[in-house]
C-alpha atoms as a PDB file:
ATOM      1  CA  UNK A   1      -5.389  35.762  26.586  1.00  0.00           C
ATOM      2  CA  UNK A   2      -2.133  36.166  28.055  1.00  0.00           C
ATOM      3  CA  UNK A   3      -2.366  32.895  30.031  1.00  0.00           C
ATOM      4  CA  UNK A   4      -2.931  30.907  26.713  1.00  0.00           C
ATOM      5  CA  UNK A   5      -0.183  33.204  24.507  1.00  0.00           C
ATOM      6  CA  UNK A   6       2.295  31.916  27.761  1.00  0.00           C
ATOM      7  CA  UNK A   7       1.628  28.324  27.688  1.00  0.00           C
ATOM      8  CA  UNK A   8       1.497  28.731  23.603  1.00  0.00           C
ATOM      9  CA  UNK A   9       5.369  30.061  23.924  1.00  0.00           C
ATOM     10  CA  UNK A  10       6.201  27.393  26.645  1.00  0.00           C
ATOM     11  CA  UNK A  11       4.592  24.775  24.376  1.00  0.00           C
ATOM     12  CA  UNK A  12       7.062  25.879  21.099  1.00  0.00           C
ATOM     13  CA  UNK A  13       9.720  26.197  23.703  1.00  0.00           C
ATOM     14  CA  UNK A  14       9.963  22.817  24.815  1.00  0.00           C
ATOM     15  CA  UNK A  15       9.236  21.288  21.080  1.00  0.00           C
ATOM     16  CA  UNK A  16      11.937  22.933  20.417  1.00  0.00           C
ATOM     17  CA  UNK A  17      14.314  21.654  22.685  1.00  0.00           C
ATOM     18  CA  UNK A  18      12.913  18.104  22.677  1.00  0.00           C
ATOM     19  CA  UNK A  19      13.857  18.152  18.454  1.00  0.00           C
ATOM     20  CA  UNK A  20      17.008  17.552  17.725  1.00  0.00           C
ATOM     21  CA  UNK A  21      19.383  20.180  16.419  1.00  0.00           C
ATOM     22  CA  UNK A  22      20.524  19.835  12.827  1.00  0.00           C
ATOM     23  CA  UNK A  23      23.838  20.917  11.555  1.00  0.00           C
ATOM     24  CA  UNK A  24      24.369  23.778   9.667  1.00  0.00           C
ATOM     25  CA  UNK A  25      25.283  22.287   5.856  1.00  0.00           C
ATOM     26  CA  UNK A  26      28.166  23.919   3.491  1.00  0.00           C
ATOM     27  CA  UNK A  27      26.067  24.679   0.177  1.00  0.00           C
ATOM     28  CA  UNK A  28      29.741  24.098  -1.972  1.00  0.00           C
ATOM     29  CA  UNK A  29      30.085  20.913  -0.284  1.00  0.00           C
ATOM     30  CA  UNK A  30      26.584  19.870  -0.931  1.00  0.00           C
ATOM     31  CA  UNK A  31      26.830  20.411  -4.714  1.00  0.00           C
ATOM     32  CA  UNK A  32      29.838  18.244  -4.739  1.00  0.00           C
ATOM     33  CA  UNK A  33      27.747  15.724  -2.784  1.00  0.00           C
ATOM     34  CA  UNK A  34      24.556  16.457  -5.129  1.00  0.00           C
ATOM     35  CA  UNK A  35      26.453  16.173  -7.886  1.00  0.00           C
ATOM     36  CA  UNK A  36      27.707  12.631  -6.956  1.00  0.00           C
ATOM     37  CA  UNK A  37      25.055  10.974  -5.487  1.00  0.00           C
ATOM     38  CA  UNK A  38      21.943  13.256  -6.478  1.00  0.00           C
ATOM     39  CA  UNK A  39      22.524  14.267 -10.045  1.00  0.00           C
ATOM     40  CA  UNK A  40      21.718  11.110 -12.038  1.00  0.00           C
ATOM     41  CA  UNK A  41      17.963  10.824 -11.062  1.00  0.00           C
ATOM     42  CA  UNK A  42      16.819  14.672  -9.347  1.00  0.00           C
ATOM     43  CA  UNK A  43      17.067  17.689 -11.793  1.00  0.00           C
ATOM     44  CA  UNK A  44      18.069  21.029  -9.656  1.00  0.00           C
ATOM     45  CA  UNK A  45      17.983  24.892 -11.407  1.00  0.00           C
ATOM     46  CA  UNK A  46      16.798  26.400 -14.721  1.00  0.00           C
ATOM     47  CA  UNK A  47      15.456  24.088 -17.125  1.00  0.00           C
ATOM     48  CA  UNK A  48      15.336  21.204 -14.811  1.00  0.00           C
ATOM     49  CA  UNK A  49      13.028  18.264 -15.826  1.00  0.00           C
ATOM     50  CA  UNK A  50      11.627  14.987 -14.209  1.00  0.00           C
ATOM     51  CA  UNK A  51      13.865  12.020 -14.307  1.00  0.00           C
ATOM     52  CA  UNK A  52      14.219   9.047 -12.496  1.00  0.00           C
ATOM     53  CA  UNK A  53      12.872  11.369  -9.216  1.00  0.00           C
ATOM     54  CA  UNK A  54      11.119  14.477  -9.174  1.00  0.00           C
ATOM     55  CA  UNK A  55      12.905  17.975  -9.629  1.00  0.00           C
ATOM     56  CA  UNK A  56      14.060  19.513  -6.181  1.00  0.00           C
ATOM     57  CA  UNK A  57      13.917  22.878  -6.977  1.00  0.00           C
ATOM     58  CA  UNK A  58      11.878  23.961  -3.680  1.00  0.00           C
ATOM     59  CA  UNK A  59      11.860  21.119  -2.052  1.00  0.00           C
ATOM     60  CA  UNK A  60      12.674  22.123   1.505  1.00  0.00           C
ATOM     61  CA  UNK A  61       9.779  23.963   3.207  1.00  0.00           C
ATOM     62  CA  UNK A  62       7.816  21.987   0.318  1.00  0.00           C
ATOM     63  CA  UNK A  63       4.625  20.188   0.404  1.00  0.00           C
ATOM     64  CA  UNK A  64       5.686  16.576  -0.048  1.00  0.00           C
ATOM     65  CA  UNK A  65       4.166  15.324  -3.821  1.00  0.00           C
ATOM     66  CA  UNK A  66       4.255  19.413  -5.220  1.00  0.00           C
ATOM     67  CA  UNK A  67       5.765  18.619  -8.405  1.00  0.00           C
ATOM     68  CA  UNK A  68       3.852  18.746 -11.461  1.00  0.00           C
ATOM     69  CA  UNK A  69       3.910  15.980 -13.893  1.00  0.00           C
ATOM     70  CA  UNK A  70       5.674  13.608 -11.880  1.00  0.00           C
ATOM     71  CA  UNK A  71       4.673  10.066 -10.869  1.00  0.00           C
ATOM     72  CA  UNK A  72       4.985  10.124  -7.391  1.00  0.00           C
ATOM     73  CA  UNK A  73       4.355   6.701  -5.475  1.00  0.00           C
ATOM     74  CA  UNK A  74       1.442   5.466  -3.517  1.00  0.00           C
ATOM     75  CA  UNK A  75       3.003   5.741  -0.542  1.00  0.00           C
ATOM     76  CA  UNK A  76       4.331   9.422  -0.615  1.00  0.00           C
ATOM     77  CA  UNK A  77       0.960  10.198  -2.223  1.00  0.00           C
ATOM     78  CA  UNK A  78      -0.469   9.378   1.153  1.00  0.00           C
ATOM     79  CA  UNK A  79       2.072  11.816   2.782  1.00  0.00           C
ATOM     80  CA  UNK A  80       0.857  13.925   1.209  1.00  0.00           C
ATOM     81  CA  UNK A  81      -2.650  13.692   1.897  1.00  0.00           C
ATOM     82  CA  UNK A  82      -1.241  13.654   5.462  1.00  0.00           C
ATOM     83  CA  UNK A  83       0.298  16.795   5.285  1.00  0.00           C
ATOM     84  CA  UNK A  84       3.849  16.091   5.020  1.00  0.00           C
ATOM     85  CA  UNK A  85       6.116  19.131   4.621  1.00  0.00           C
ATOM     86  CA  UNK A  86       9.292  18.620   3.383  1.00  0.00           C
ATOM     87  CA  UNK A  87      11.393  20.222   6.224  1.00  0.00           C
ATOM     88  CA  UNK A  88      15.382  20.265   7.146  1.00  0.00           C
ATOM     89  CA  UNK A  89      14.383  17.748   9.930  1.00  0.00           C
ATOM     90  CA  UNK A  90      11.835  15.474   7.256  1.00  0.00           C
ATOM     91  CA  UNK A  91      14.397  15.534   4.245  1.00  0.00           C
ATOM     92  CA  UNK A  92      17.248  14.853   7.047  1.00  0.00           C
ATOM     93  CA  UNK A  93      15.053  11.911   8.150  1.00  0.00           C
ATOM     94  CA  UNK A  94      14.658  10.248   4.345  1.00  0.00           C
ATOM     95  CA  UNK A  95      18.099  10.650   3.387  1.00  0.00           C
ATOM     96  CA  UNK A  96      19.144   9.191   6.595  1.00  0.00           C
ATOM     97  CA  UNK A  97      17.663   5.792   5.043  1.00  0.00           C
ATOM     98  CA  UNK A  98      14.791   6.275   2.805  1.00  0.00           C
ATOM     99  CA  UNK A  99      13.389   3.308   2.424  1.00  0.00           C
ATOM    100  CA  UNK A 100      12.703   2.980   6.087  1.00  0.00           C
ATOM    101  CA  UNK A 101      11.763   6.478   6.461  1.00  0.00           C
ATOM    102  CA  UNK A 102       8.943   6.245   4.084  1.00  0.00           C
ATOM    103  CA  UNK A 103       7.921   2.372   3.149  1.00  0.00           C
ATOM    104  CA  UNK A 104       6.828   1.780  -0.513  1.00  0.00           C
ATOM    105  CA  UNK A 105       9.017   4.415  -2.142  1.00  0.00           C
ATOM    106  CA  UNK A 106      10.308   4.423  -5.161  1.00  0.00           C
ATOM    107  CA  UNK A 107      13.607   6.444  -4.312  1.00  0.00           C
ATOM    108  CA  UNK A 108      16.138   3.087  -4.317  1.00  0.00           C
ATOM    109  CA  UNK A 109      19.225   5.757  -2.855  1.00  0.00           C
ATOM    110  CA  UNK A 110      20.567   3.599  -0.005  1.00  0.00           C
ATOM    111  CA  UNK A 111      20.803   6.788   2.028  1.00  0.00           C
ATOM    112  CA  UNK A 112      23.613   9.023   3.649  1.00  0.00           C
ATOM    113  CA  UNK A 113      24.884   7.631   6.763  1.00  0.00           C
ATOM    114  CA  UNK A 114      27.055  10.652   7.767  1.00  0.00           C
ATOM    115  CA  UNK A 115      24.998  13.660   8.624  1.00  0.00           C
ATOM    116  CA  UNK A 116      27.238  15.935   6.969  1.00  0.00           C
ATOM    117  CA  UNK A 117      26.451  14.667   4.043  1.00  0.00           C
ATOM    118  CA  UNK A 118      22.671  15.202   4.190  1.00  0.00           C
ATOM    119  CA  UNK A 119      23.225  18.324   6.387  1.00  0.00           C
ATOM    120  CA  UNK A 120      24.950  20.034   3.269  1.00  0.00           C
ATOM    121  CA  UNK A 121      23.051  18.574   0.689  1.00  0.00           C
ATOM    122  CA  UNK A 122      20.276  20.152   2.217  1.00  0.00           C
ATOM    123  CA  UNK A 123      21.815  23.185   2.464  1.00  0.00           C
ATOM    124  CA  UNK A 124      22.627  22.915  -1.682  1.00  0.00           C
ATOM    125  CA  UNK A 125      19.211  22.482  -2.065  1.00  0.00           C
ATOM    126  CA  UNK A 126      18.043  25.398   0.248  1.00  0.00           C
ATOM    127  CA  UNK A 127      19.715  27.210  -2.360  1.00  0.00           C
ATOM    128  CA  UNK A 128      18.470  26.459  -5.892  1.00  0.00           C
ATOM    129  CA  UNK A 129      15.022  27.386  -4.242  1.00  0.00           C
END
């Protein structure tokens, strides 16, 4: 038991050296950023409703495809079915670029080339959980 609980712990260890850090976002700064880029298709808060794209309230540490009512496409439908959780290092990968990240989407943002950007905006929507 202990042998297994050892290599468990060295196993985590090294997965979590091997991925790479993410920055910590500024929540102000990524509702300035939201509010720019974000706002015009995702809903955030009270009251939010489907647009354009799904609402984000929840998203990170979300099931990908969790939001009721909305019209998700084929191909993050079979994320889903895969299991894809929407972590810091998953939503930092899709707004990097996400049509490359995820083929067949319907999200037509170009993406945020400077990882400030996506760090904070992250970190704005880590907190309209």
């Amino acid at each position: 038991m202990i042998r297994k609980t050892f290599l468990t712990l060295a196993v985590l260890a090294i997965s979590a050296a091997a991925a790479p850090a993410l920055a910590e976002g500024d929540v102000a700064a990524g509702e300035k950023t939201y509010k720019k880029k974000c706002k015009t298709c995702h809903m955030v808060g009270d009251g939010a409703k489907n647009r354009v794209g799904p609402v984000l309230n929840g998203i990170v540490e979300a099931p990908a495809g969790m939001v009721d009512g909305f019209k998700y496409s084929k191909a993050l439908l079979a994320k889903k079915d895969e299991g894809l959780v929407w972590t810091e290092a998953e939503l930092d990968a899709f707004l990097t670029k996400p049509k490359t990240y995820l083929k067949g989407t319907k999200m037509s943002f170009a993406g945020f080339k400077d990882a400030a950007d996506r760090a904070n905006v992250i970190a704005y929507l880590k907190s309209v959980e």
